[in-house]
PDB file of N, CA and C in Angstrom:
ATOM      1  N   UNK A   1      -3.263 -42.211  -4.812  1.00  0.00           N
ATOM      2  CA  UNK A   1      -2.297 -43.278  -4.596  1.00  0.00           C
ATOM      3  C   UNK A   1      -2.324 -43.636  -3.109  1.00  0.00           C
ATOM      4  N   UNK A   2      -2.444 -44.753  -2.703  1.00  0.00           N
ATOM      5  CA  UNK A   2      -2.829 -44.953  -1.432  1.00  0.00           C
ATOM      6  C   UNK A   2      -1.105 -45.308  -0.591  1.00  0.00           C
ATOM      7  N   UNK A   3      -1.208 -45.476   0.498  1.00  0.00           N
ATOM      8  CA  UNK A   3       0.351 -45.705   1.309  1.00  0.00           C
ATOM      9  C   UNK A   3       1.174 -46.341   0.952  1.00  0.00           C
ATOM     10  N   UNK A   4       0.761 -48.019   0.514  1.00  0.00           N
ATOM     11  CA  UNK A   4       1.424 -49.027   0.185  1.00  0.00           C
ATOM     12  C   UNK A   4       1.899 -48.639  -1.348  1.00  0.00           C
ATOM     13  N   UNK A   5       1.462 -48.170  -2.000  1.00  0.00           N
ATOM     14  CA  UNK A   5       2.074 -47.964  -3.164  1.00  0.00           C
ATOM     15  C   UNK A   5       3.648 -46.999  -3.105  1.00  0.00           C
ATOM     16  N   UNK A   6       3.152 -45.930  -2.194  1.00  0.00           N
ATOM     17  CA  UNK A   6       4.293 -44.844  -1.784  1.00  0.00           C
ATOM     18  C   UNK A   6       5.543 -45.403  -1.123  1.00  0.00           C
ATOM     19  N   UNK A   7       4.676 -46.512  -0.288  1.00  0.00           N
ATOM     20  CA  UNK A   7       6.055 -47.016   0.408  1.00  0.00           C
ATOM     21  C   UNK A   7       6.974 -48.321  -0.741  1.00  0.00           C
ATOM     22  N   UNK A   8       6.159 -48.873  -1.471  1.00  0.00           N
ATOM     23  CA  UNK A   8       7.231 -49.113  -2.195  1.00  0.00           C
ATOM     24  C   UNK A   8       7.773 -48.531  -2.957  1.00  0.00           C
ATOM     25  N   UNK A   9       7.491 -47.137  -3.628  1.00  0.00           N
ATOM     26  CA  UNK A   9       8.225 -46.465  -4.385  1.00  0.00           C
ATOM     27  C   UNK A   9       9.471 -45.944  -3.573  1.00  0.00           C
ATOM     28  N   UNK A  10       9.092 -45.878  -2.563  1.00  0.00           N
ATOM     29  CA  UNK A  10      10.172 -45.032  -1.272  1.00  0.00           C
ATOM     30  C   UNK A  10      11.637 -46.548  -1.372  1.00  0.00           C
ATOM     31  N   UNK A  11      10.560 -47.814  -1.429  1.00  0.00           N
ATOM     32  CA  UNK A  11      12.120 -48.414  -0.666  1.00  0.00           C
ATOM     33  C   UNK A  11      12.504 -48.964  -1.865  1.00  0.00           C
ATOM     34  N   UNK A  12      12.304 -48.875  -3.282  1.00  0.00           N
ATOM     35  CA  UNK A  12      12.922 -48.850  -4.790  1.00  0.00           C
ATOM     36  C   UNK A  12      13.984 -47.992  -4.707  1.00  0.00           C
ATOM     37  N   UNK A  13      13.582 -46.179  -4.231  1.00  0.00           N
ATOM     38  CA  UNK A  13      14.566 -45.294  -4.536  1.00  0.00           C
ATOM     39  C   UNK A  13      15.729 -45.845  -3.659  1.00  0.00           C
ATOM     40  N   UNK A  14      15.132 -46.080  -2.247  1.00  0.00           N
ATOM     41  CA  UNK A  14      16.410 -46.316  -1.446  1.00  0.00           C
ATOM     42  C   UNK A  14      17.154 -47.265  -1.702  1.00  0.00           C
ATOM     43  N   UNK A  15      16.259 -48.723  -2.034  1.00  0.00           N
ATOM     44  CA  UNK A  15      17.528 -49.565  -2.974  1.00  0.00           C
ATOM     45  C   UNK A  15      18.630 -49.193  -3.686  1.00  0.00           C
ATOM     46  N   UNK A  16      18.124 -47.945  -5.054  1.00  0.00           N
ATOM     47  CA  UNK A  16      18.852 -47.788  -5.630  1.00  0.00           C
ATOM     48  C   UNK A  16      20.326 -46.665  -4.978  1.00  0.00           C
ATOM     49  N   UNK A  17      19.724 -46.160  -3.853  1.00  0.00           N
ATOM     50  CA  UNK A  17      20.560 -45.841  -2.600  1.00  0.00           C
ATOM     51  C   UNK A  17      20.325 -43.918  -3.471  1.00  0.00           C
ATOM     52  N   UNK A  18      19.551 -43.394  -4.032  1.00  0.00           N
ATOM     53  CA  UNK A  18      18.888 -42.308  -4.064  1.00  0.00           C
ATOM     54  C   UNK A  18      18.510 -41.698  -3.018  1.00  0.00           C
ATOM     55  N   UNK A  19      18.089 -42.116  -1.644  1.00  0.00           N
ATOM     56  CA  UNK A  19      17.884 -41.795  -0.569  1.00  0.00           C
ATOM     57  C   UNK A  19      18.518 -41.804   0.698  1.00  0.00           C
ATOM     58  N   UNK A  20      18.598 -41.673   1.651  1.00  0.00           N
ATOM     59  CA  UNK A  20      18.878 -42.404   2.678  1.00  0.00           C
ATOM     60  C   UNK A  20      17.748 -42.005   3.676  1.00  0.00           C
ATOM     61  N   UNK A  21      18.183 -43.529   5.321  1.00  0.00           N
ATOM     62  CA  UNK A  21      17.455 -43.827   5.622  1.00  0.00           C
ATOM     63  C   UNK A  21      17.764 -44.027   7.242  1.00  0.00           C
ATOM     64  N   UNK A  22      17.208 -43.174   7.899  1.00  0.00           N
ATOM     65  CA  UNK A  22      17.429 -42.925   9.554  1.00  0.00           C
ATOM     66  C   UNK A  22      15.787 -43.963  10.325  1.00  0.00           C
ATOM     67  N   UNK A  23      16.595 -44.444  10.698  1.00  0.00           N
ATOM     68  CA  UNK A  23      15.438 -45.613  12.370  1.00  0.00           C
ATOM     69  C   UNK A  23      15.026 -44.315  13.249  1.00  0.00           C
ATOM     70  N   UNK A  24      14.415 -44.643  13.864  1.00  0.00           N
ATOM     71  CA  UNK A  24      13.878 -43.418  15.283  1.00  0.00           C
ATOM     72  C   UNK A  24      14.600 -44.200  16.174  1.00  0.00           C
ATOM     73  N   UNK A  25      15.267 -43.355  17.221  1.00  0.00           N
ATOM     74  CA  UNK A  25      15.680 -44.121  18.323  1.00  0.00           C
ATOM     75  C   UNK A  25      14.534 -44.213  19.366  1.00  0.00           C
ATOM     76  N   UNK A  26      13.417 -43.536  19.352  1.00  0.00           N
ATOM     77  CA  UNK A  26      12.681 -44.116  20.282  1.00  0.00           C
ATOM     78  C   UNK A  26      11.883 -45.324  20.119  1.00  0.00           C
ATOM     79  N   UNK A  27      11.201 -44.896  18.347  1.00  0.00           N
ATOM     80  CA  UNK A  27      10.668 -46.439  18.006  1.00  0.00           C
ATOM     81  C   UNK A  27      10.919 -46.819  16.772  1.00  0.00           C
ATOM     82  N   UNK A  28      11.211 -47.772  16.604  1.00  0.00           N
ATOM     83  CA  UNK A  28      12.442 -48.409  15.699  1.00  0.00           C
ATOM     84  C   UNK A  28      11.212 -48.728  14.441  1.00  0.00           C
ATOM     85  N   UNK A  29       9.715 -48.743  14.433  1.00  0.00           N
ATOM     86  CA  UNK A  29       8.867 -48.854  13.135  1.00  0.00           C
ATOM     87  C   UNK A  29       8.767 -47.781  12.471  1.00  0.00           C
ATOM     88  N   UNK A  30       9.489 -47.099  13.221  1.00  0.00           N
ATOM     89  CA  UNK A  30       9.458 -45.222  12.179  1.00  0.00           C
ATOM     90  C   UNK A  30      10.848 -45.065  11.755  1.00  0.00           C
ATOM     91  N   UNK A  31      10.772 -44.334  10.446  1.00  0.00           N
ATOM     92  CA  UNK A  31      11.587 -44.187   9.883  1.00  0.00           C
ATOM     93  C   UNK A  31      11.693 -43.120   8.838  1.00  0.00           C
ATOM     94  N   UNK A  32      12.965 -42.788   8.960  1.00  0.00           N
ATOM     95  CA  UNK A  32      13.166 -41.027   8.050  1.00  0.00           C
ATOM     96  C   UNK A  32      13.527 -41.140   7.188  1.00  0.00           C
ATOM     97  N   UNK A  33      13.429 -40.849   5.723  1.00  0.00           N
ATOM     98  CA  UNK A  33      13.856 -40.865   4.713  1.00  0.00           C
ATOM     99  C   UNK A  33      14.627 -39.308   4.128  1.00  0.00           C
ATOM    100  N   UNK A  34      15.881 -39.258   3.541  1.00  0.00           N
ATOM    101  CA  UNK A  34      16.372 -37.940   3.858  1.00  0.00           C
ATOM    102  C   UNK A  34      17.211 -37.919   2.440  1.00  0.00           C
ATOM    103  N   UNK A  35      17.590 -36.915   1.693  1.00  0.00           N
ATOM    104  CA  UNK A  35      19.280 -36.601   0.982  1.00  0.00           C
ATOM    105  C   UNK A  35      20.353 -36.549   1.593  1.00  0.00           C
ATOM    106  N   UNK A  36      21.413 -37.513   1.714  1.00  0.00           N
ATOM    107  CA  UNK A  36      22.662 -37.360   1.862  1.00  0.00           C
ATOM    108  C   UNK A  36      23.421 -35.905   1.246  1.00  0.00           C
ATOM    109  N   UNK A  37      24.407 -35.542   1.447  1.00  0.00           N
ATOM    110  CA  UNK A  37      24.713 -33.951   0.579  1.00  0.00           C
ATOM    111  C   UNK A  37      25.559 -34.738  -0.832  1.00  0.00           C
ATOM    112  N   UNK A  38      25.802 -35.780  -0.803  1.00  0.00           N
ATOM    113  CA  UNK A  38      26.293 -36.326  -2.034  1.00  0.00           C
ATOM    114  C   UNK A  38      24.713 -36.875  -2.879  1.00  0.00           C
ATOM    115  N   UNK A  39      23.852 -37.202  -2.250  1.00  0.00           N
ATOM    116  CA  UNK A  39      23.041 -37.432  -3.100  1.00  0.00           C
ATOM    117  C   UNK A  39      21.702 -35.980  -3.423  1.00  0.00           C
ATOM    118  N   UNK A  40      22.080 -35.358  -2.513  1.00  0.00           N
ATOM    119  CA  UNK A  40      21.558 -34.181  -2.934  1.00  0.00           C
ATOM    120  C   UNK A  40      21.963 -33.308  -3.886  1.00  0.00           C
ATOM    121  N   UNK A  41      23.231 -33.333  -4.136  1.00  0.00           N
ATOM    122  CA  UNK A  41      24.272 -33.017  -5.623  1.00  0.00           C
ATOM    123  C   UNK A  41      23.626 -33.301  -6.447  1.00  0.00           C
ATOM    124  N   UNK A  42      23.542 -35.084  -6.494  1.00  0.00           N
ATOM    125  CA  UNK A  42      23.330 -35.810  -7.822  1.00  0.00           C
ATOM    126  C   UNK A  42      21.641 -35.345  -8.098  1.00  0.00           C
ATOM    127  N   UNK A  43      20.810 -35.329  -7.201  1.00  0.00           N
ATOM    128  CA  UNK A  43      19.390 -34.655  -7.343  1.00  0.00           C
ATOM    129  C   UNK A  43      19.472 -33.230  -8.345  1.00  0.00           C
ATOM    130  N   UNK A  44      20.195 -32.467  -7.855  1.00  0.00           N
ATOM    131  CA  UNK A  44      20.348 -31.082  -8.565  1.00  0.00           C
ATOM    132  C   UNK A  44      20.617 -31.308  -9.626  1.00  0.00           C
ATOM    133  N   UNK A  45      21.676 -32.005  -9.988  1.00  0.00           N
ATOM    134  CA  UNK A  45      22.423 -32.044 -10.997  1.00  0.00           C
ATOM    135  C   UNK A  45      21.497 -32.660 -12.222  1.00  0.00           C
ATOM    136  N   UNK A  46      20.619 -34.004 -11.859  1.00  0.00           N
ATOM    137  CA  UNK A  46      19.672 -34.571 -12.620  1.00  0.00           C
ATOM    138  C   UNK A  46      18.235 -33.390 -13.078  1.00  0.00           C
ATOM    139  N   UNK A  47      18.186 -32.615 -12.139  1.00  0.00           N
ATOM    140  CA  UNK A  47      16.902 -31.384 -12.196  1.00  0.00           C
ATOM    141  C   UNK A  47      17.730 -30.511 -13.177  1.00  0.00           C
ATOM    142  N   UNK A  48      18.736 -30.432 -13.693  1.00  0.00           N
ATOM    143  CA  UNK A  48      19.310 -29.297 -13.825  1.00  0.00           C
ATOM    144  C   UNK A  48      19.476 -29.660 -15.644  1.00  0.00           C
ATOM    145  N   UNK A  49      19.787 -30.587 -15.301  1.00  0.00           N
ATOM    146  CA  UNK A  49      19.564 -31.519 -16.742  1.00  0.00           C
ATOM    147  C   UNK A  49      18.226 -31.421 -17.582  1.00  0.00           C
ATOM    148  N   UNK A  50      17.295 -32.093 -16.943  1.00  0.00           N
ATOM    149  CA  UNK A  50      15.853 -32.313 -17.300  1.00  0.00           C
ATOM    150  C   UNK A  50      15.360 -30.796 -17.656  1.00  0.00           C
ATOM    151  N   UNK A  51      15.945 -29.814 -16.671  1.00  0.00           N
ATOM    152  CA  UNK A  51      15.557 -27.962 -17.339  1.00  0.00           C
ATOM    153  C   UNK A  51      16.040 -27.760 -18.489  1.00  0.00           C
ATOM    154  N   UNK A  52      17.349 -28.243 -18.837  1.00  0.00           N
ATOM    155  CA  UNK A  52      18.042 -27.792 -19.874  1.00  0.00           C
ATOM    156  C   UNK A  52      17.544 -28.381 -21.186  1.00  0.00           C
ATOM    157  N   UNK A  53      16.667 -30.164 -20.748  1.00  0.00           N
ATOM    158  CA  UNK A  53      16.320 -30.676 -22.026  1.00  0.00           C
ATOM    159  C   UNK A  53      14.898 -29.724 -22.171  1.00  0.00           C
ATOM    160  N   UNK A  54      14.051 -29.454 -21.845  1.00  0.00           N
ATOM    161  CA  UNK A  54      13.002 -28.799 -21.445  1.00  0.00           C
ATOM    162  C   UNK A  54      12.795 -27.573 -22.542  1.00  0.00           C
ATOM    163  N   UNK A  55      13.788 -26.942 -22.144  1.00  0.00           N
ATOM    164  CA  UNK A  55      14.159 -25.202 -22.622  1.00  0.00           C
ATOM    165  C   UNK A  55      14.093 -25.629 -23.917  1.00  0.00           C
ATOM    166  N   UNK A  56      15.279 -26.915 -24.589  1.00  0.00           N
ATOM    167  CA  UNK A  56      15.435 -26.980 -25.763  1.00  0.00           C
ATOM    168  C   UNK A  56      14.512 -27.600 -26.546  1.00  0.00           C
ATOM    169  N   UNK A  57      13.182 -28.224 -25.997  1.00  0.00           N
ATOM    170  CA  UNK A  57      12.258 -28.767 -26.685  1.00  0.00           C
ATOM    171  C   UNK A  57      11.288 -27.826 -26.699  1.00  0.00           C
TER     172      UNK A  57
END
């Protein structure tokens, strides 16, 4: 999968606000993509799910 594909998958999730998203203060074309601790919840919580359907199939 080459960059451009990644980076739009990256700014889909963040649309859907799944991510968040830090500028560099030194240079403003870089940029961090990170879990909030509320959206790091909802991450677990969705993994935690998908194990449980898993086990039962």
């Amino acid at each position: 999968m080459d960059t451009s594909k990644i980076d739009v998958i990256i700014r889909k999730i963040y649309k859907k606000e799944l991510i968040s998203k830090l500028r560099s203060e030194t240079d403003e074309r870089q940029v961090f993509y990170f879990y909030s601790t509320s959206q790091k919840k909802l991450l677990d919580k969705i993994t935690k799910e998908i194990e449980v359907l898993s086990v039962t199939n």
